[in-house]
Protein backbone atom coordinates (compact mmCIF):
# COMPACT_ATOMS: atom_id res chain seq x y z
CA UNK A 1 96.73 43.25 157.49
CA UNK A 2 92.52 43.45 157.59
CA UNK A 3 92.80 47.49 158.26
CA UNK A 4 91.49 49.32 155.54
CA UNK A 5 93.36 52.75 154.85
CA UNK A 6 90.65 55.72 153.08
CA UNK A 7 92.37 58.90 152.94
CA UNK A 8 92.55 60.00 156.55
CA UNK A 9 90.46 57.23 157.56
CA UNK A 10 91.13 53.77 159.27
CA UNK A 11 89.21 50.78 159.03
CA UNK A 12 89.30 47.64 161.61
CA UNK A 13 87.42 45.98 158.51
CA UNK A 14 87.78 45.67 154.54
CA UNK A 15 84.16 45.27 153.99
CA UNK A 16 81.91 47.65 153.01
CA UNK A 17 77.72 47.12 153.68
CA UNK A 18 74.78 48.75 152.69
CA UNK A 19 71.67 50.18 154.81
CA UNK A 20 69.06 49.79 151.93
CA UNK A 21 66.47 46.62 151.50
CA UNK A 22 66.09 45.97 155.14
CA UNK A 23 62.45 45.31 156.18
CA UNK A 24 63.70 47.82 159.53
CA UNK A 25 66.85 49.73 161.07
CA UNK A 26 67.03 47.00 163.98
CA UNK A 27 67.45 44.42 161.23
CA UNK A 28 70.01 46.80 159.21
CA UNK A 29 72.21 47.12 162.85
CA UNK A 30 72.12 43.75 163.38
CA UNK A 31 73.32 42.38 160.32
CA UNK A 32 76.08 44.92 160.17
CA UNK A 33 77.30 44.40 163.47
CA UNK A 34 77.55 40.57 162.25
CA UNK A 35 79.37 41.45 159.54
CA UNK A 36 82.01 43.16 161.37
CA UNK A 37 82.00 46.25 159.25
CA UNK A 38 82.73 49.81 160.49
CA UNK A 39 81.19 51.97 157.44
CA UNK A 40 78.05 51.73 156.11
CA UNK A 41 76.45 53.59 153.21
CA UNK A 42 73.44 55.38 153.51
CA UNK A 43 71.13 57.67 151.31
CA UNK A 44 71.05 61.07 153.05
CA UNK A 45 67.00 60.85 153.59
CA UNK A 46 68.07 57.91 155.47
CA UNK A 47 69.88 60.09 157.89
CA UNK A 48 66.65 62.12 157.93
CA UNK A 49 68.50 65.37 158.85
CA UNK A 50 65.78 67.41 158.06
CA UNK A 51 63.53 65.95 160.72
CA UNK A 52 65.35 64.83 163.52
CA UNK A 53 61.92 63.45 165.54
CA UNK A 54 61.45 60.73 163.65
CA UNK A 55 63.58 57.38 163.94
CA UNK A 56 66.81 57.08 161.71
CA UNK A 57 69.89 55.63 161.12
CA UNK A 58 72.21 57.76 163.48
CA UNK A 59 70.00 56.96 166.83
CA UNK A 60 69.60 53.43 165.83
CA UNK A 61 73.44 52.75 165.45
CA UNK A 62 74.56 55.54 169.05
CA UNK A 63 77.12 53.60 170.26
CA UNK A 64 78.49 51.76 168.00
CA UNK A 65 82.45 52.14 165.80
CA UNK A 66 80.01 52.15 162.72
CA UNK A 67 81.00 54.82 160.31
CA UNK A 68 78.22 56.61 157.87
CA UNK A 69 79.07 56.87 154.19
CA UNK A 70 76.75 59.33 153.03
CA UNK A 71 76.08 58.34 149.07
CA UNK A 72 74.74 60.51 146.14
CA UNK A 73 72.05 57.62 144.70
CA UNK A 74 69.87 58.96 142.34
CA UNK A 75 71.78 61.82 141.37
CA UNK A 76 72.76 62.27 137.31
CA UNK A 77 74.59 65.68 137.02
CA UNK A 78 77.78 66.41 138.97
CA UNK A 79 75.96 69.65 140.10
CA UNK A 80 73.46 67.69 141.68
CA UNK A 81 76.03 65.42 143.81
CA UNK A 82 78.25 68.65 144.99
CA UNK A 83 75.20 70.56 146.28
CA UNK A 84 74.04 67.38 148.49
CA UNK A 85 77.61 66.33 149.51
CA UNK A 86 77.91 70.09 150.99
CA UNK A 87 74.71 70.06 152.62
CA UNK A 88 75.60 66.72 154.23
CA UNK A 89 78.29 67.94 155.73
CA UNK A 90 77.08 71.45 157.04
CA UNK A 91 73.71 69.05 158.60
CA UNK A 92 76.25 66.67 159.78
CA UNK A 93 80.14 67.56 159.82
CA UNK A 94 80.69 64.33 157.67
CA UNK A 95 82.86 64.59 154.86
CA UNK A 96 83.49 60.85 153.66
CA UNK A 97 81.59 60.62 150.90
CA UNK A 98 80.84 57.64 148.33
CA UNK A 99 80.53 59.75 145.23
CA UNK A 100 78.04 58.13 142.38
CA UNK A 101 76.40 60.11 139.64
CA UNK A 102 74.34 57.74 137.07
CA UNK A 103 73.78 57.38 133.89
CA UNK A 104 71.05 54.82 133.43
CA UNK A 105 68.62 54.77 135.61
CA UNK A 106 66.00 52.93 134.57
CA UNK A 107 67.97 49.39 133.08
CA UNK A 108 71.98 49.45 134.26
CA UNK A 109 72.54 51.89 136.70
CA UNK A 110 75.86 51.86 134.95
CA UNK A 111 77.39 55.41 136.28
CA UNK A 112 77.87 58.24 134.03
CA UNK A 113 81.94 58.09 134.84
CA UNK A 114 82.46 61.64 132.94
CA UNK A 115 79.98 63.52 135.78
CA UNK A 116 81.95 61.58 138.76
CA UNK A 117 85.03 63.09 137.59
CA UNK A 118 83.85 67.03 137.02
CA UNK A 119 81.92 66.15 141.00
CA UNK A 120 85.19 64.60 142.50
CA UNK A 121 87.39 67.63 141.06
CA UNK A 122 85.03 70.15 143.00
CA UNK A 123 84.68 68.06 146.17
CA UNK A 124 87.97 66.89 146.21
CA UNK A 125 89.41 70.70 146.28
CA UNK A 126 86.76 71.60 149.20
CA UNK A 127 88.13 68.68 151.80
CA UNK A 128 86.13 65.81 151.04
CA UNK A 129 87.06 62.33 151.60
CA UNK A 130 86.12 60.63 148.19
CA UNK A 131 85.34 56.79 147.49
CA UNK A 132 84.19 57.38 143.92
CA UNK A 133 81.52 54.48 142.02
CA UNK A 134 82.52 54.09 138.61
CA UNK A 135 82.74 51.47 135.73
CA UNK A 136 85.59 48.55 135.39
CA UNK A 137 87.91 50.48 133.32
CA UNK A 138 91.57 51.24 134.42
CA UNK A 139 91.89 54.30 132.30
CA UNK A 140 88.20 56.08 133.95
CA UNK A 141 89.96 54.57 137.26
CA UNK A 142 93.38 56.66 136.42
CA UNK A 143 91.70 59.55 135.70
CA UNK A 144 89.17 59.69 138.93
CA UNK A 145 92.37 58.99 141.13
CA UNK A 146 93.90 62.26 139.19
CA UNK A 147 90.71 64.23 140.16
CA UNK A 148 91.62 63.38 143.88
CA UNK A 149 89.52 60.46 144.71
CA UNK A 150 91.11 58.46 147.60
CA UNK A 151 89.48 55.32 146.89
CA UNK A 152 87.93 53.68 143.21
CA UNK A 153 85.17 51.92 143.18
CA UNK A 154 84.64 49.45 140.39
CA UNK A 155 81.36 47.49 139.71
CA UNK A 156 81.22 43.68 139.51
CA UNK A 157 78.63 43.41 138.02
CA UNK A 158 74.84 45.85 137.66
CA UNK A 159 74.24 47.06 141.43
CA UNK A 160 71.81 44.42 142.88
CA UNK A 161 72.05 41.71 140.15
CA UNK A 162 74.06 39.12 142.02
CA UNK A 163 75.89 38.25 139.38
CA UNK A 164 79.44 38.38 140.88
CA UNK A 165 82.73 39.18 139.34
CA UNK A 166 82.13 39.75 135.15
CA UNK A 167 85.04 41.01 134.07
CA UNK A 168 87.46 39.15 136.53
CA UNK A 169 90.70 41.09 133.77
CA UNK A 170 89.32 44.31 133.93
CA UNK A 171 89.54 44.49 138.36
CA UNK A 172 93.04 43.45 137.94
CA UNK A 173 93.70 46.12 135.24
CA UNK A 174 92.09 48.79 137.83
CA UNK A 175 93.91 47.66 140.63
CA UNK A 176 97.18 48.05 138.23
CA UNK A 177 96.40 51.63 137.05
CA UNK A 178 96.01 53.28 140.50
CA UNK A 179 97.27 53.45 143.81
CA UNK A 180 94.20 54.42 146.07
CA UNK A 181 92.50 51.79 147.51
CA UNK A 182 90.21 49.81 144.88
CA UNK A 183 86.86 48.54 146.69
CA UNK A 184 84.73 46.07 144.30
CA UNK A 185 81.42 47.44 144.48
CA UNK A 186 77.80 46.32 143.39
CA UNK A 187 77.23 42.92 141.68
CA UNK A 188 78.41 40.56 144.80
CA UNK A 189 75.77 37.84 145.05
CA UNK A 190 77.44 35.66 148.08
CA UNK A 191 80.23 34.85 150.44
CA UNK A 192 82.18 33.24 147.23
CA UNK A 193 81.63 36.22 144.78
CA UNK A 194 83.34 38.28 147.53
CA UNK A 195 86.33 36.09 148.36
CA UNK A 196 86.97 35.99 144.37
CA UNK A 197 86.90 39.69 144.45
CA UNK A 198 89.84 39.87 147.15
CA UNK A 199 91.89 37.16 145.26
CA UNK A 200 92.15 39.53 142.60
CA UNK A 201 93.95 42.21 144.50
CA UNK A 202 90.84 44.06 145.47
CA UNK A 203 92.08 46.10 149.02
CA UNK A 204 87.96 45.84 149.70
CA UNK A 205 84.46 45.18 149.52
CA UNK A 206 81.00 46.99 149.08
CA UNK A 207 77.48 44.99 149.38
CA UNK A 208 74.21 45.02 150.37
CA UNK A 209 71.94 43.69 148.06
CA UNK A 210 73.60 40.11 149.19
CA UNK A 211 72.77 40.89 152.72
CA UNK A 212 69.73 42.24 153.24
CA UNK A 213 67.93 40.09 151.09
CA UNK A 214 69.69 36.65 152.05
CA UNK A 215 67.49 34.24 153.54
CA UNK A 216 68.97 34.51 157.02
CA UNK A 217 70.96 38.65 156.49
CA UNK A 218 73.01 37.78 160.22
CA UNK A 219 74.51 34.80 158.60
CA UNK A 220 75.18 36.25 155.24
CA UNK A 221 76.69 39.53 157.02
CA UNK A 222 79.21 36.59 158.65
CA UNK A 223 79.84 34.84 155.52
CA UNK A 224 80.44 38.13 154.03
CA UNK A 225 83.11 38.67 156.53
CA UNK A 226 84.83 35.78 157.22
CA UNK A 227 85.64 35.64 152.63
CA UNK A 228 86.94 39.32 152.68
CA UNK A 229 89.30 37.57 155.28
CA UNK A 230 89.96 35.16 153.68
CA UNK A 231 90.07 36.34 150.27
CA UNK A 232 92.47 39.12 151.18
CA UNK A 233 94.65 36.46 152.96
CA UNK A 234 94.86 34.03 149.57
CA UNK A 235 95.71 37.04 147.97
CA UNK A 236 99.02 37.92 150.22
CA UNK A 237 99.64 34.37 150.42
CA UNK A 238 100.26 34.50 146.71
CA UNK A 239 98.02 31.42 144.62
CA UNK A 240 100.01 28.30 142.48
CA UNK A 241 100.29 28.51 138.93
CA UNK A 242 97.51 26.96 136.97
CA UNK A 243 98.70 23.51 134.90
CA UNK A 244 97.23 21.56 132.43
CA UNK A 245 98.16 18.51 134.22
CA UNK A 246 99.14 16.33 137.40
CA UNK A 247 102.03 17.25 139.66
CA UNK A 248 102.55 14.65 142.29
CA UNK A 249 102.09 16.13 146.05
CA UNK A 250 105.47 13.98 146.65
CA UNK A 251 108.65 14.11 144.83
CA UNK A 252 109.48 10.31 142.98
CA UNK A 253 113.22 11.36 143.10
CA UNK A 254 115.14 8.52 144.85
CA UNK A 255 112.30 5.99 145.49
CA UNK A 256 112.69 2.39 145.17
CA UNK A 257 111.86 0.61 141.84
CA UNK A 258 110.24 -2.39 141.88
C-alpha cells in the first residue's frame, strides 16, 4: 500500500525530498532519514563527480537505502538535459532521472513542457528511467507519458513558493489522463498541503523547500511523512459526499415520541 512503483524501481516510501537549502549535508541526511524517504533529488554538482576529494552527497549518505535522483535544474533546451543525463550515468551508472527543462527562469520557473517532451523521447529510447517535471495539464501529462516517461510530475504550485495545491481540478484531471505514477511536485508549503495532495489521487510526493527551511527540518521531514500516509490512506479509504446540510450521526427511525 505505501510502496511506490517507478518503472523498474521500488519504493518503501511515497515521498519524494530534496537535497537543496540545507545550511550542510549532515543536516540534509538527517532530515531525510526522518522523513522516511528512499530517493532524493540532487543537482549533479552536488554529486561532485568531477572531484571526488572533496565532501558530497554520495559519502555523506554510504550506507543508507537512500536513492539519488539526479535532476536537470537549470537546464532550458532538451539538448542541454540529454547531454548531462548521459554523462551522469557514464560518471555514475545511474539512470533514474527527474527530467526538468525550464522555461522561466528568472520569475516562474514554470517548465518549458514542449523541451521535456523532445528530452524524454531521446532518453527514454537510450534506457533511462524518467520522472518528468512539467505543468498541471492532463493533455502535456498524456503526451510526456507517450514519449515514455514512467512517472509525471505536476507542479502545485511555483517551485519554492509554499503555496500548496492551486489548481486542486487540474491534479485530478492529470491523474485521469495517464497511467504512470503522478508525483505532485514543487509548491508544498507543509504537512497539510501534502496530505491534500494524496487525497486527490496523487500516487506521491516531491518537496524540499518545506523541509529544509522549516523551523525545526527533522520535524517537518516527519510531518511530511506521516500526511503522505495518511493522505494516501483517506484516499483508498474513499471520502463522504459533501452536503449542504446536517445528517444526524444516528438514525431517528423507530425512536420514541414524546
Amino acid at each position: 500500500m505505501h510502496t511506490l512503483q517507478i518503472g523498474k524501481y521500488t519504493l518503501g516510501s511515497r515521498l519524494i525530498v530534496g537535497s537543496g537549502k540545507y545550511p550542510d549535508f549532515e543536516t540534509t541526511k538527517a532530515a531525510t532519514l526522518a522523513s522516511g524517504s528512499e530517493l532524493i533529488t540532487v543537482a549533479v554538482r552536488r554529486l561532485n563527480i568531477t572531484n571526488p576529494g572533496e565532501l558530497n552527497l554520495r559519502d555523506t549518505f554510504a550506507g543508507t537505502n537512500v536513492k539519488f535522483l539526479p535532476n536537470s535544474a537549470g537546464c532550458t533546451t532538451a539538448e542541454e538535459a540529454i547531454t548531462l543525463f548521459r554523462l551522469t550515468r557514464e560518471a555514475t551508472g545511474i539512470d533514474l532521472i527527474k527530467l526538468e527543462v525550464i522555461g522561466d527562469t528568472q520569475k516562474t520557473l514554470y517548465p518549458d513542457v514542449l523541451e521535456t517532451i523532445k528530452a524524454c523521447e531521446v532518453l527514454s529510447k537510450e534506457g533511462f528511467t524518467i520522472m518528468a517535471y512539467t505543468s498541471d495539464d492532463p493533455i502535456m501529462a498524456r503526451r510526456l507519458e507517450d514519449a515514455g516517461a514512467h512517472a509525471i510530475m505536476p507542479l502545485a504550485a511555483p517551485i519554492g513558493s509554499g503555496l500548496g495545491v492551486q489548481n486542486r481540478y487540474n491534479i485530478v484531471f492529470v491523474r485521469e489522463a495517464v497511467k504512470v505514477p503522478v508525483i505532485v511536485d514543487a509548491g508544498i508549503g507543509c504537512a497539510s498541503d501534502a496530505a491534500a495532495a494524496m487525497e486527490l489521487g496523487a500516487d506521491g510526493i516531491l518537496t524540499n523547500t518545506a523541509i529544509a527551511q522549516a523551523q525545526n527540518p527533522m520535524l517537518m521531514a516527519e510531518a511530511m511523512k506521516n500526511a503522505v500516509i495518511a493522505g494516501r490512506l483517506s484516499y483508498l479509504a474513499g471520502r463522504i459526499p459533501k452536503r449542504p446540510y446536517a445528517t444526524a450521526s444516528s438514525p431517528v427511525d423507530g425512536m420514541i415520541q414524546f
